[in-house]
C-alpha atoms as a PDB file:
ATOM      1  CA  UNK A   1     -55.325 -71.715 -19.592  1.00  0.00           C
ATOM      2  CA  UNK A   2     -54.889 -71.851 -23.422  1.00  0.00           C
ATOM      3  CA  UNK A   3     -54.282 -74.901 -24.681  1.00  0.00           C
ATOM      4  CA  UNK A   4     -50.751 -74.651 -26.071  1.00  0.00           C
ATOM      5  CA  UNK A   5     -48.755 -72.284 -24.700  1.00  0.00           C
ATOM      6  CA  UNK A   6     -49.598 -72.250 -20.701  1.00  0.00           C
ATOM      7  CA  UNK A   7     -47.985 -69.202 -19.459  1.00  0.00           C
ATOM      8  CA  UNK A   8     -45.366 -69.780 -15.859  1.00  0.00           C
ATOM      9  CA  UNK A   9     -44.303 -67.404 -13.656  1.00  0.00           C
ATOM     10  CA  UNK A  10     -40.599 -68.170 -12.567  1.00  0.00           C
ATOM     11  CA  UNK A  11     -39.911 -66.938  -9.156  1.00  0.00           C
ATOM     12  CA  UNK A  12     -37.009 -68.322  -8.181  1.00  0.00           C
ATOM     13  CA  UNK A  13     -32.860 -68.861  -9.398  1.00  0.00           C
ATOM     14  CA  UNK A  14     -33.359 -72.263 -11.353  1.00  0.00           C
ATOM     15  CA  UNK A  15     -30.950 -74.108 -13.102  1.00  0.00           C
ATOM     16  CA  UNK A  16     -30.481 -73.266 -17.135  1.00  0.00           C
ATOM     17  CA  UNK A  17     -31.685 -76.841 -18.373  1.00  0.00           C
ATOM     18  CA  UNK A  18     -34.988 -75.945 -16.899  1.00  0.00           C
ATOM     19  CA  UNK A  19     -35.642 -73.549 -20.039  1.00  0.00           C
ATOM     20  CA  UNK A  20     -34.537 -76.146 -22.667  1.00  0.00           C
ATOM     21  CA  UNK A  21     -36.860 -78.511 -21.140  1.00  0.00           C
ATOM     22  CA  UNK A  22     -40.111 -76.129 -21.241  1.00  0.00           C
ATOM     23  CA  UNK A  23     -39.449 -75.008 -24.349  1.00  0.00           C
ATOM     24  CA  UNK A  24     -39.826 -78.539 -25.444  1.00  0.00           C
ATOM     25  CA  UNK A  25     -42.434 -79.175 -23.882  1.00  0.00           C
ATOM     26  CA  UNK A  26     -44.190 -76.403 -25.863  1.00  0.00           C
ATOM     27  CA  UNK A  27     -44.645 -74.130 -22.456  1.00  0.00           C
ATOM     28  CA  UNK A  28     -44.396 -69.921 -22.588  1.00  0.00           C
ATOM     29  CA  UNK A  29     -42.665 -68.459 -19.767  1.00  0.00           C
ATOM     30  CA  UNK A  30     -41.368 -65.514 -17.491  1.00  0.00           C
ATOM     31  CA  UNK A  31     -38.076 -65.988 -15.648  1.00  0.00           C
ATOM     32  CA  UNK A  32     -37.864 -63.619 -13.046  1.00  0.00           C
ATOM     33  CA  UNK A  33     -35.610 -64.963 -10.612  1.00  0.00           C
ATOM     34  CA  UNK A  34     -35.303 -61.812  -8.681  1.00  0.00           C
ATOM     35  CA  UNK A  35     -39.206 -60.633  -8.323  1.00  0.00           C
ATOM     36  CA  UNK A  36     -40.254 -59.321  -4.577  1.00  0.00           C
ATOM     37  CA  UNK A  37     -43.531 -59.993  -3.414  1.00  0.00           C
ATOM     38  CA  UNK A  38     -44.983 -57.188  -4.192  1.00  0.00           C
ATOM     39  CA  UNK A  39     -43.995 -57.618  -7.950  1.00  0.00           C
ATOM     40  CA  UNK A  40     -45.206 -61.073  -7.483  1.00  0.00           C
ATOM     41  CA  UNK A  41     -48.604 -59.944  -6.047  1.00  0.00           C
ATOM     42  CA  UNK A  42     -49.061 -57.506  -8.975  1.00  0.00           C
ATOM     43  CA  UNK A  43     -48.309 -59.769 -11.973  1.00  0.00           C
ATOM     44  CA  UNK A  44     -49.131 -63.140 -10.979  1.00  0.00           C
ATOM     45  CA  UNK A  45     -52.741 -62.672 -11.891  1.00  0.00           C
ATOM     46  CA  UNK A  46     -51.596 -63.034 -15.545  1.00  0.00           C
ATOM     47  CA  UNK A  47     -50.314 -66.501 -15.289  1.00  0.00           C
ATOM     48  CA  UNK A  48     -51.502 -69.878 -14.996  1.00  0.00           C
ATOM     49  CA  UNK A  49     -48.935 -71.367 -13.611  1.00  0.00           C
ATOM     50  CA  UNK A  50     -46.005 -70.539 -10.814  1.00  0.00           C
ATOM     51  CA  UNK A  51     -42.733 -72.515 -10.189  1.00  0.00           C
ATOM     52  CA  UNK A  52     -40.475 -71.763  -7.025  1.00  0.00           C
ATOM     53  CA  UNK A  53     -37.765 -72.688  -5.004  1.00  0.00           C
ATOM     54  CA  UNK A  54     -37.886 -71.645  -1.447  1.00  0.00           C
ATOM     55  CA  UNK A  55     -37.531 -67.764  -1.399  1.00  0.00           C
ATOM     56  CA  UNK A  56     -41.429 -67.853  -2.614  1.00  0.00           C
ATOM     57  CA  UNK A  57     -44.298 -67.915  -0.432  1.00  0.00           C
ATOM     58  CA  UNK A  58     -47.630 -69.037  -1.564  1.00  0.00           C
ATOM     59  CA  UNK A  59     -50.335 -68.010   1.105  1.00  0.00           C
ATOM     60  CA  UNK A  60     -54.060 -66.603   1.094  1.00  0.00           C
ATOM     61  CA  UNK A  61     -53.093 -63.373   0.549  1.00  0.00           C
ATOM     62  CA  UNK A  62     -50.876 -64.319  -2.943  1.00  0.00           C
ATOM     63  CA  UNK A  63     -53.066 -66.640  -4.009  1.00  0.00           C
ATOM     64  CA  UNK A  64     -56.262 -64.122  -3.816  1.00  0.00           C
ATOM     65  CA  UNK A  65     -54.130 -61.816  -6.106  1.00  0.00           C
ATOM     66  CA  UNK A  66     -54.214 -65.058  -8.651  1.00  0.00           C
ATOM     67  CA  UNK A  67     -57.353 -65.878  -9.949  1.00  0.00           C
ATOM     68  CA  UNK A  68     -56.076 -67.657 -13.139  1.00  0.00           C
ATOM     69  CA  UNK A  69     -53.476 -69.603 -11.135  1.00  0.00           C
ATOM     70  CA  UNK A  70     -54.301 -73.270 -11.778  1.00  0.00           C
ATOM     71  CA  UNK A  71     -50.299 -74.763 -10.988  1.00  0.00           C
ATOM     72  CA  UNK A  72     -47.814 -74.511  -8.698  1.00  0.00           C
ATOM     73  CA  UNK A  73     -44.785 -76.357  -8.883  1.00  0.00           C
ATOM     74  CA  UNK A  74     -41.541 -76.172  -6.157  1.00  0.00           C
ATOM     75  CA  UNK A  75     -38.210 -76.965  -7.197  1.00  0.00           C
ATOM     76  CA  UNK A  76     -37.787 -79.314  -4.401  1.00  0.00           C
ATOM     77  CA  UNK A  77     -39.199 -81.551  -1.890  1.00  0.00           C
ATOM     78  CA  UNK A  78     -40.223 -79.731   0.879  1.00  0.00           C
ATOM     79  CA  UNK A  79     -43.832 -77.812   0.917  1.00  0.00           C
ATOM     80  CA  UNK A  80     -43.715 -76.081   3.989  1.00  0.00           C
ATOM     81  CA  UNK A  81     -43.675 -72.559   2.054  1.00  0.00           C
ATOM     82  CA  UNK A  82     -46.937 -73.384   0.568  1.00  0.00           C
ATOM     83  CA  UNK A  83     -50.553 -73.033   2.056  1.00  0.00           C
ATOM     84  CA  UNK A  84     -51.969 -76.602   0.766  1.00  0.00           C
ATOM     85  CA  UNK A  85     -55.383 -76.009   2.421  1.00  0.00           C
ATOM     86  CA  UNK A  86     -55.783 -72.785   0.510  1.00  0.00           C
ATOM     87  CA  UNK A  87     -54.529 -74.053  -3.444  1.00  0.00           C
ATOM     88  CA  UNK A  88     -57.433 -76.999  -2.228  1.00  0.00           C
ATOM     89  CA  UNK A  89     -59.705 -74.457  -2.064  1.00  0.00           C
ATOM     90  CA  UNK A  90     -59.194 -72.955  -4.746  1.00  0.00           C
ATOM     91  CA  UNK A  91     -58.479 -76.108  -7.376  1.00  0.00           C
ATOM     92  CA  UNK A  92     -54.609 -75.450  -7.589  1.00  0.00           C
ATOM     93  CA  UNK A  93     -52.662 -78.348  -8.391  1.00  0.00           C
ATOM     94  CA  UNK A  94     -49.282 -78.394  -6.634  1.00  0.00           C
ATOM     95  CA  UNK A  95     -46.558 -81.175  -6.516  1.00  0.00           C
ATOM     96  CA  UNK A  96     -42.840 -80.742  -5.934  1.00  0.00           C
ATOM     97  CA  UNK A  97     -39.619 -82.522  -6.808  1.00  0.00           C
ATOM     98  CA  UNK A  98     -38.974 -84.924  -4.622  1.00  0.00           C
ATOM     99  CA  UNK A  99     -37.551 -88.018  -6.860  1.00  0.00           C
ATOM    100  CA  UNK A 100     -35.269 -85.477  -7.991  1.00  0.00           C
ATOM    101  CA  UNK A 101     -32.843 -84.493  -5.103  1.00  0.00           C
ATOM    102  CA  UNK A 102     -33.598 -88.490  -3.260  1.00  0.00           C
ATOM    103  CA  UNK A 103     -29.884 -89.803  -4.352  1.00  0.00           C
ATOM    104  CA  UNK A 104     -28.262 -86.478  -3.171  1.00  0.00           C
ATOM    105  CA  UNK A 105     -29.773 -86.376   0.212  1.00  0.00           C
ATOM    106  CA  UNK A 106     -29.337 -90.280   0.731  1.00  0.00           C
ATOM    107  CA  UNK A 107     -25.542 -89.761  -0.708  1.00  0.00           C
ATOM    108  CA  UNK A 108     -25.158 -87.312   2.078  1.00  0.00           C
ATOM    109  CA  UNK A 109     -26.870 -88.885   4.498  1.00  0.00           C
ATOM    110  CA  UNK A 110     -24.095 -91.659   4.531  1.00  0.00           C
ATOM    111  CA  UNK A 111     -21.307 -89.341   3.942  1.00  0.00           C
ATOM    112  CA  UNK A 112     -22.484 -87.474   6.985  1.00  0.00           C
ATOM    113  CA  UNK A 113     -22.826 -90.808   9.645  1.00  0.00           C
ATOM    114  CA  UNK A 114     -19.389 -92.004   8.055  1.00  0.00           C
ATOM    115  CA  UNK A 115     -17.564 -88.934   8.668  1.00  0.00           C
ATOM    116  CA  UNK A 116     -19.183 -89.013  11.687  1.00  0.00           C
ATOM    117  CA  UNK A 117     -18.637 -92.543  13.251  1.00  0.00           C
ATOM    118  CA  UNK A 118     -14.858 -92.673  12.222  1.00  0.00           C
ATOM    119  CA  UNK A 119     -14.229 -89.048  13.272  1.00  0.00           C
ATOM    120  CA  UNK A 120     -12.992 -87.719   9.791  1.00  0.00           C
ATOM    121  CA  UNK A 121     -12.990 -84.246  10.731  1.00  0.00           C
ATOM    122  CA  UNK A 122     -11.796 -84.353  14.355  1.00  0.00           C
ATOM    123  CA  UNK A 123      -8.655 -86.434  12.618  1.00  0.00           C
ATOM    124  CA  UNK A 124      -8.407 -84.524   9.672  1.00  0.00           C
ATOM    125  CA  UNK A 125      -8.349 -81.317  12.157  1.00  0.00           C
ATOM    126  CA  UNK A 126      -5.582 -83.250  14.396  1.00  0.00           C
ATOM    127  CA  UNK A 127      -3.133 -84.682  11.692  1.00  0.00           C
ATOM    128  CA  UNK A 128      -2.743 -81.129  10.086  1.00  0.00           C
ATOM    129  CA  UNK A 129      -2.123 -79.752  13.460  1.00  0.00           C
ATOM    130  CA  UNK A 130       0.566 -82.135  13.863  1.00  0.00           C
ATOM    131  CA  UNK A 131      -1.158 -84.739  16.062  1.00  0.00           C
ATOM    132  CA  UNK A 132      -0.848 -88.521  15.248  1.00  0.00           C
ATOM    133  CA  UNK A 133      -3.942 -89.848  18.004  1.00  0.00           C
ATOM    134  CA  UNK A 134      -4.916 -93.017  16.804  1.00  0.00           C
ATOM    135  CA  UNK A 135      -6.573 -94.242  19.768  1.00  0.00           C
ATOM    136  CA  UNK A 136      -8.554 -90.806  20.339  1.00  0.00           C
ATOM    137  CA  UNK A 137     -10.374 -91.194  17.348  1.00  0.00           C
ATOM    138  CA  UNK A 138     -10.970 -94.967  16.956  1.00  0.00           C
ATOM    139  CA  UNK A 139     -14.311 -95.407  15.704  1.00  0.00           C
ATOM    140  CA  UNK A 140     -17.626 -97.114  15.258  1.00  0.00           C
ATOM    141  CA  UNK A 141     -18.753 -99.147  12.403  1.00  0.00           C
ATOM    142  CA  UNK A 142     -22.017 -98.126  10.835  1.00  0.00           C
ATOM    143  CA  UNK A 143     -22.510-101.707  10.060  1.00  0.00           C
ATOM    144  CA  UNK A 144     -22.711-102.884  13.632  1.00  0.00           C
ATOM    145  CA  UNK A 145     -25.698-100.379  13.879  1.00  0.00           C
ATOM    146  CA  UNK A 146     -29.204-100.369  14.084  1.00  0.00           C
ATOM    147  CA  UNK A 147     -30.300 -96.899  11.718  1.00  0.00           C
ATOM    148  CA  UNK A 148     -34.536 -96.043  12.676  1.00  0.00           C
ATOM    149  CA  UNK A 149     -35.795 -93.817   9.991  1.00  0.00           C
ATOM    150  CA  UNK A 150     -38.059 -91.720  10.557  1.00  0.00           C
ATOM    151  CA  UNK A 151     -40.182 -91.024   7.583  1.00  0.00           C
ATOM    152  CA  UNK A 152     -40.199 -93.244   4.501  1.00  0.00           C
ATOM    153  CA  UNK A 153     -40.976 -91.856   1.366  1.00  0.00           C
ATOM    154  CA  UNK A 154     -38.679 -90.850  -1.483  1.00  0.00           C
ATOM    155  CA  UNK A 155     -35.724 -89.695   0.849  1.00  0.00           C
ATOM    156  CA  UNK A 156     -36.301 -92.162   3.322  1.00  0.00           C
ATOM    157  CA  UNK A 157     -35.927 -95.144   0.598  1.00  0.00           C
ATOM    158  CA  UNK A 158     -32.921 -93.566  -1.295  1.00  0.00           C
ATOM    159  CA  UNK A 159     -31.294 -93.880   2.339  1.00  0.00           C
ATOM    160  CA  UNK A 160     -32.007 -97.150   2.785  1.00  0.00           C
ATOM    161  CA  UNK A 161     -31.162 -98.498   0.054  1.00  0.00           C
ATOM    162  CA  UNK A 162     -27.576 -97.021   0.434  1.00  0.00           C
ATOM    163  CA  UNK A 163     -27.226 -98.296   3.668  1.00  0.00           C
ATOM    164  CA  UNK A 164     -28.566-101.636   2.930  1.00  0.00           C
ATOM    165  CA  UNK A 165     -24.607-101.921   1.563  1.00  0.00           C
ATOM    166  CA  UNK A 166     -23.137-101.445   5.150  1.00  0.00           C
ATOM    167  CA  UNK A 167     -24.969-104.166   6.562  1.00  0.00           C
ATOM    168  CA  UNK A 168     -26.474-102.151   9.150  1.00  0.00           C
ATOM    169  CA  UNK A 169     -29.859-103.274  10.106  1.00  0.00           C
ATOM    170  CA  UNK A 170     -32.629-100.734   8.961  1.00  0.00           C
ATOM    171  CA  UNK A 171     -35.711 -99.905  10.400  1.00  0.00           C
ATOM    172  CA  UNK A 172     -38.040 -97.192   8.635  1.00  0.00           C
ATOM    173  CA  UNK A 173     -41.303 -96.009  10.398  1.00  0.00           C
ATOM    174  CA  UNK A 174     -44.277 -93.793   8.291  1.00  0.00           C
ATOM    175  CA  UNK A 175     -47.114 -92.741   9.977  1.00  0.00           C
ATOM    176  CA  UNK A 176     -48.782 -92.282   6.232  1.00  0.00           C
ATOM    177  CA  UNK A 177     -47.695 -95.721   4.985  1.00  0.00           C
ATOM    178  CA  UNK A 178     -48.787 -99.699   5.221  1.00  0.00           C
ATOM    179  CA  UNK A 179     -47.076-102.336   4.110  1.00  0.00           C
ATOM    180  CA  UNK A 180     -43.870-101.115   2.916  1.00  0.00           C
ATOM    181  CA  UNK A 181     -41.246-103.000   4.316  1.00  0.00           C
ATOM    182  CA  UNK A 182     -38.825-103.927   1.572  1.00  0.00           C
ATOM    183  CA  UNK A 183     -35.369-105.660   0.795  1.00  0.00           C
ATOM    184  CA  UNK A 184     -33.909-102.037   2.464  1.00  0.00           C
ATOM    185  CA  UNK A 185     -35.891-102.006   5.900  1.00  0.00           C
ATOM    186  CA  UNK A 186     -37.947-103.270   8.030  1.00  0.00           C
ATOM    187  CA  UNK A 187     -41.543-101.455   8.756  1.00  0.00           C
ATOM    188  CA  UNK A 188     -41.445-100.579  12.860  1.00  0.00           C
ATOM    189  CA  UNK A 189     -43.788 -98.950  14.832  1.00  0.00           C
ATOM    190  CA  UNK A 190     -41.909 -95.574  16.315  1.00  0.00           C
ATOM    191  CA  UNK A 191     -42.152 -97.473  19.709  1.00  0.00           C
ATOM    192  CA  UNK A 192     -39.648 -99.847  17.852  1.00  0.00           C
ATOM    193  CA  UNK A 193     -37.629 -96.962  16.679  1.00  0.00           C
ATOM    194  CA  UNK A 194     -37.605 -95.401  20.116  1.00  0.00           C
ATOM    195  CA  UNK A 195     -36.551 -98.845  21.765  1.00  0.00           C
ATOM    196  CA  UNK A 196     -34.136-100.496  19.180  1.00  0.00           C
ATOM    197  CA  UNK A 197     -32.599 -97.708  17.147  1.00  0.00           C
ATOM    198  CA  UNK A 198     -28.799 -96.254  17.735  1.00  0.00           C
ATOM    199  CA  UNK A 199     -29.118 -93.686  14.834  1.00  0.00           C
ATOM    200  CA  UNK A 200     -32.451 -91.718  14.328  1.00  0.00           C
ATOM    201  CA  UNK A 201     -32.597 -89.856  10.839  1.00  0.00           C
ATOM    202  CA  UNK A 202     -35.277 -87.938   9.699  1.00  0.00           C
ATOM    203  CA  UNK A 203     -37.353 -88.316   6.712  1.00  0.00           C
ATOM    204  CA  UNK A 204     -40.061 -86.387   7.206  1.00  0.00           C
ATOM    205  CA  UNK A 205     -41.285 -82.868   6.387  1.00  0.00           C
ATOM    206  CA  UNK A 206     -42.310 -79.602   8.035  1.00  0.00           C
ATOM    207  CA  UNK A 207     -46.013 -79.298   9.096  1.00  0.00           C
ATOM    208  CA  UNK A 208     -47.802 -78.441  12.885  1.00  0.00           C
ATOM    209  CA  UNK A 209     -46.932 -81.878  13.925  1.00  0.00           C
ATOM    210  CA  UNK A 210     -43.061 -82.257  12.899  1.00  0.00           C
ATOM    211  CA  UNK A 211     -42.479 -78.673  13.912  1.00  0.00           C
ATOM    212  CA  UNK A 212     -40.069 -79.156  17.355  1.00  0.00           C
ATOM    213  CA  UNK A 213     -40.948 -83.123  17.012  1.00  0.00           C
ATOM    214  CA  UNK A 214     -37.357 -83.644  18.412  1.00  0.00           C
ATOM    215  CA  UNK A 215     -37.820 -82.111  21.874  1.00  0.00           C
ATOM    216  CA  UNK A 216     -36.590 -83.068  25.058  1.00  0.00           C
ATOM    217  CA  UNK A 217     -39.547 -85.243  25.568  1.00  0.00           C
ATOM    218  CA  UNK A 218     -38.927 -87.210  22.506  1.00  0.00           C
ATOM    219  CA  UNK A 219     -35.228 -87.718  23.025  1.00  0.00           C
ATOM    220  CA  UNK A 220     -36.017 -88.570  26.932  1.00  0.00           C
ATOM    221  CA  UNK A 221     -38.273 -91.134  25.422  1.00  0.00           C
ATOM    222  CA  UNK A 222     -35.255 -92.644  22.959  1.00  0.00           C
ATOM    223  CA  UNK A 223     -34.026 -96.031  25.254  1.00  0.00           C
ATOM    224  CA  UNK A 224     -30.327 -95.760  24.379  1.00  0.00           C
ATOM    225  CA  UNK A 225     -27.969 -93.125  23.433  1.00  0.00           C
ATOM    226  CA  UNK A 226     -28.463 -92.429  19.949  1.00  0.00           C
ATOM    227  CA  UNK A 227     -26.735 -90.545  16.821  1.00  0.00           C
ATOM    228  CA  UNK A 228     -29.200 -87.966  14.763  1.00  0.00           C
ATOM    229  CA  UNK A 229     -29.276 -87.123  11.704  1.00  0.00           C
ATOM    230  CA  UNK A 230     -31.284 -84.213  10.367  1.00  0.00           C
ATOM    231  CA  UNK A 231     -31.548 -83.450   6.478  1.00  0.00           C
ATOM    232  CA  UNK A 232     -35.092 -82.823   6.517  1.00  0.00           C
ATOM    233  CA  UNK A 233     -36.091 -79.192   7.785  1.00  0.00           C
ATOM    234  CA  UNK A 234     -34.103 -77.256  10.681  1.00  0.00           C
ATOM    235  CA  UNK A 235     -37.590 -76.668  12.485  1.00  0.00           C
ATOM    236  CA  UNK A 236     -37.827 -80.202  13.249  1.00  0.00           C
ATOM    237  CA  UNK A 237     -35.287 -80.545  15.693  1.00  0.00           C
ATOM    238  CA  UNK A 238     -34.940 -78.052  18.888  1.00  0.00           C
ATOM    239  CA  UNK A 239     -31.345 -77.039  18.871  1.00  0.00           C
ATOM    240  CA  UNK A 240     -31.699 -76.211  22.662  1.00  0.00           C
ATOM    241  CA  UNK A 241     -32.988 -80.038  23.444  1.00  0.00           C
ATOM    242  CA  UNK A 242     -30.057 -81.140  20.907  1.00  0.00           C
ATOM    243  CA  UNK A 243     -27.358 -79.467  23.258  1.00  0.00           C
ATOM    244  CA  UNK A 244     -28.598 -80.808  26.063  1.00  0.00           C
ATOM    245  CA  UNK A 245     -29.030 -84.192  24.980  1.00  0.00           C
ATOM    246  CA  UNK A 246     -25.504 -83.531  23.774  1.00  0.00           C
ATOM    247  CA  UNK A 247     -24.251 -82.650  27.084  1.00  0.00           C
ATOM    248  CA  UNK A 248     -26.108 -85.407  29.009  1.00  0.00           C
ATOM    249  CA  UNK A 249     -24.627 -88.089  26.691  1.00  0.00           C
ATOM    250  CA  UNK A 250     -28.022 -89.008  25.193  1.00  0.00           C
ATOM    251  CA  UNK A 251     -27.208 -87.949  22.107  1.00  0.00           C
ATOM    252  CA  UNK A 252     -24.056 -89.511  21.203  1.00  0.00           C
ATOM    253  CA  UNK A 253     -23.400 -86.877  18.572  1.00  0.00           C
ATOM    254  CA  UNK A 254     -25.484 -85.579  15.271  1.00  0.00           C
ATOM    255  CA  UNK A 255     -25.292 -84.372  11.626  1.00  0.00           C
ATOM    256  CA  UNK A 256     -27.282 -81.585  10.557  1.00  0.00           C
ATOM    257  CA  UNK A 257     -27.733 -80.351   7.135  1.00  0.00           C
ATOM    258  CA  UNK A 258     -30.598 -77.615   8.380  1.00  0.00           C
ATOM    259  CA  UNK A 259     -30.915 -75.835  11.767  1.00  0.00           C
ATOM    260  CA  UNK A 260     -33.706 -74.423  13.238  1.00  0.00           C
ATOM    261  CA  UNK A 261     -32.657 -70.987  12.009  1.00  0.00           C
ATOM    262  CA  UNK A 262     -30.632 -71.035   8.945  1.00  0.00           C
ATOM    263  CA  UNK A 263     -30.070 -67.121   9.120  1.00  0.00           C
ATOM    264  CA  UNK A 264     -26.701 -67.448  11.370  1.00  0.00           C
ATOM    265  CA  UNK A 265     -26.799 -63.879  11.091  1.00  0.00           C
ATOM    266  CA  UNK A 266     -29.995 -62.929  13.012  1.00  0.00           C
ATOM    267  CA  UNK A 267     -30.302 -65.860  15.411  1.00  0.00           C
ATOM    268  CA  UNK A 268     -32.551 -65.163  18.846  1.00  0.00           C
ATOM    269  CA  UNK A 269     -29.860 -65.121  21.932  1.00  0.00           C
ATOM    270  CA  UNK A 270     -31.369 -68.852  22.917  1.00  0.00           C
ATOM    271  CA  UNK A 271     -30.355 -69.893  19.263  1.00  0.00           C
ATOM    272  CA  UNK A 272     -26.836 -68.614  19.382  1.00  0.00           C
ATOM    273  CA  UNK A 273     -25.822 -70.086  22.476  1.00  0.00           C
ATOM    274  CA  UNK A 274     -26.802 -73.724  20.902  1.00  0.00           C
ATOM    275  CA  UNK A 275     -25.572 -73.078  17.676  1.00  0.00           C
ATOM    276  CA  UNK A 276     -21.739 -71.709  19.668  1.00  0.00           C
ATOM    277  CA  UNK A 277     -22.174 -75.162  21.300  1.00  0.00           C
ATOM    278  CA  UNK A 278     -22.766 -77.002  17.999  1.00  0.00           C
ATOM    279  CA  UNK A 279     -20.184 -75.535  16.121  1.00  0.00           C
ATOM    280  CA  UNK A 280     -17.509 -75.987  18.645  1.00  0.00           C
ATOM    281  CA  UNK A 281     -18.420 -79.594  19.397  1.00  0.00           C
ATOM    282  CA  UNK A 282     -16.237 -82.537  18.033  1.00  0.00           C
ATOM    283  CA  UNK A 283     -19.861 -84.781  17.727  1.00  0.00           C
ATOM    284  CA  UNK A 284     -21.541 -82.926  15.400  1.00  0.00           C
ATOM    285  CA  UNK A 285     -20.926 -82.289  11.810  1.00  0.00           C
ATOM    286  CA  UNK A 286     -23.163 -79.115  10.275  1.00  0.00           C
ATOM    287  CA  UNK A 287     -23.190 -78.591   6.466  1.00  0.00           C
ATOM    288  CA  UNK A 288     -24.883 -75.402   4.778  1.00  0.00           C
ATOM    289  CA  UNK A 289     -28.414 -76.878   3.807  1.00  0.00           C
ATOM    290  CA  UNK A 290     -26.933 -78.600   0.105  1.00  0.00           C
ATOM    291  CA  UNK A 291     -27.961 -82.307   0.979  1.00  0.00           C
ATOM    292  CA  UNK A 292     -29.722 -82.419  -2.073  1.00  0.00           C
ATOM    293  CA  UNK A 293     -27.861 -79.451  -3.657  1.00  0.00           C
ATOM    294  CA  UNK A 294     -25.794 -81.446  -6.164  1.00  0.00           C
ATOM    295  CA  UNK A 295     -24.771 -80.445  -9.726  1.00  0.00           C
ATOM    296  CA  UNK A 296     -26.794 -83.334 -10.825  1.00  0.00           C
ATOM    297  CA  UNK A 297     -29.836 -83.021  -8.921  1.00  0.00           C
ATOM    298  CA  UNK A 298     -30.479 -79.631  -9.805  1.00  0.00           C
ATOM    299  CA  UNK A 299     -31.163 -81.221 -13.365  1.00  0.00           C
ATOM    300  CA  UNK A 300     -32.874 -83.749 -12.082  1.00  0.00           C
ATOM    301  CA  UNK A 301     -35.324 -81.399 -10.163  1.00  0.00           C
ATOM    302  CA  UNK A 302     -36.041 -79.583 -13.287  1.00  0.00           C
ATOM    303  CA  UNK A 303     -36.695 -83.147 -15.371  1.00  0.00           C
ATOM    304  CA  UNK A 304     -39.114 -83.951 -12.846  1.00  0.00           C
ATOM    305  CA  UNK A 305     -40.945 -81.009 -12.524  1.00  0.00           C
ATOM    306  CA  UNK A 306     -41.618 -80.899 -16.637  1.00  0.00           C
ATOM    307  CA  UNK A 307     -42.314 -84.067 -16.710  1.00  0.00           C
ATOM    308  CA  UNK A 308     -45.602 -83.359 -14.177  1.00  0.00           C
ATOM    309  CA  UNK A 309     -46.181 -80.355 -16.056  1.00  0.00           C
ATOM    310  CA  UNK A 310     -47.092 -82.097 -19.221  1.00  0.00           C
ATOM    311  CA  UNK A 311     -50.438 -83.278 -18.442  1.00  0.00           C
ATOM    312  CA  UNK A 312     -51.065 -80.152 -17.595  1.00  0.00           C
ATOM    313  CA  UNK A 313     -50.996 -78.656 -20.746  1.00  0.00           C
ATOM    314  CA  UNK A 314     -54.637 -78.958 -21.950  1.00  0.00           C
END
């Protein structure tokens, strides 16, 4: 890597201020926001460093095309697109964004459980429609709640610290984690969670053992009927085992910002029938994905990143 001008690939659409920011920071750069992988493959060997979003993925077969690569950086939280065992191999430092999308996704997080516990949209629906039910969609108080979260790191604060204003008591479970109860929650086993919680929301990210976490066995295992709430990654959470804890009662509705397959367009037959379920259902309130897709965070992404790019330098 020279020592004052490391070169970056740019894979990915990123926000303008992102180009301010490097140049700044005295970094050279290629933006090519629309590179396939096979362009990708061909070039990256002239770079030292690679920033994505999530169209990119970084496995063996990339990285042996990259023998200069010494950075990766991902425009986001999640790392589920990246093979961490291989850049460990192979000295690659990678870190993400996380800090910089937290307020967005907690934001949403209580926008979601608001709209859902006073039925917003079922009213909003209604009222246009000409109907005036007030006693149909009477609703619950997020205060009088317990919220389990599940997961406790950047996300998983932001939330609770937002809902620490409701008065709603807050429990927060990390298997990674000790000591780190704070003024916001309470640290809890996941037995606690499982036993005490009304709302379950997920902090966590994608890996072997989060992928289908939320199956029928884990909701069976829940001790009341609950309300989810799933901003992490779609692939957590078995939209099948979601209807039918839907149907049963178990689940006593959800919000989803991801789905298990966020290409509506080519779902599996399975995955259709529970996402015609979902979208039909007065108890569940779906949003595109954009929890932490905010005009603000996008800058904030892009701040974060540079600023862990810096040491990197020499």
């Amino acid at each position: 890597m020279s020592q004052n001008h490391p070169s970056i690939l740019i894979a990915d659409e990123m926000h303008t201020s992102l180009f301010r920011m490097l140049d700044e920071a005295g970094f050279s750069y290629t933006y090519q926001p629309k590179i396939t992988r096979a362009e990708l493959i061909n070039q990256l060997s002239s770079f030292d460093g690679l920033i994505i979003r999530s169209k990119t993925t970084v496995d063996n077969e990339l990285l042996s095309h990259a023998p200069n690569l010494r950075f990766i950086g991902r425009a986001g939280a999640g790392l589920d697109l990246i093979d961490l065992e291989a850049t460990e191999q192979r000295g690659i430092h990678v870190f993400h964004a996380g800090e910089g999308n937290r307020d967005a996704v907690a934001e949403h997080v209580v926008g979601m459980l608001l709209a859902l516990l006073a039925n917003i949209l079922k009213a909003d629906r209604e009222v246009r429609q000409g109907i005036w039910d007030r006693e149909g969609n009477r609703g619950y108080e997020l205060g009088s709640l317990t919220v389990g979260l599940i997961g406790y790191g950047n996300n998983g604060r932001a939330t609770a610290r937002r809902l620490s204003g409701f008065g709603c008591r807050v429990l927060a479970y990390d298997k990674f984690l000790t000591n780190y109860g704070d003024t916001f929650a309470e640290e809890a086993s996941m037995e606690q969670l499982m036993a005490e919680a009304d709302v379950l929301s997920l902090h966590v990210p994608l890996t072997d053992e989060t992928r289908m976490m939320v199956n029928n066995t884990f909701i069976a295992q829940v001790a009341r009927p609950f309300y989810l709430v799933n901003i992490a990654r779609g692939e957590i959470v078995s939209l099948s085992a979601l209807v039918r804890g839907l149907e049963s009662g178990k689940i006593r509705g959800c919000c989803l910002d991801v789905l298990e397959n966020e290409k509506l367009a080519k779902l599996t037959v399975d995955q259709q029938a529970s996402f015609d379920y979902l979208r039909q259902s007065d108890r569940v309130i779906l949003s595109p994905h954009v929890a932490g897709w905010t005009h603000e965070s996008y800058v904030r992404i892009n701040e974060v990143l540079v600023r862990q790019l810096v040491p990197l330098k020499t």
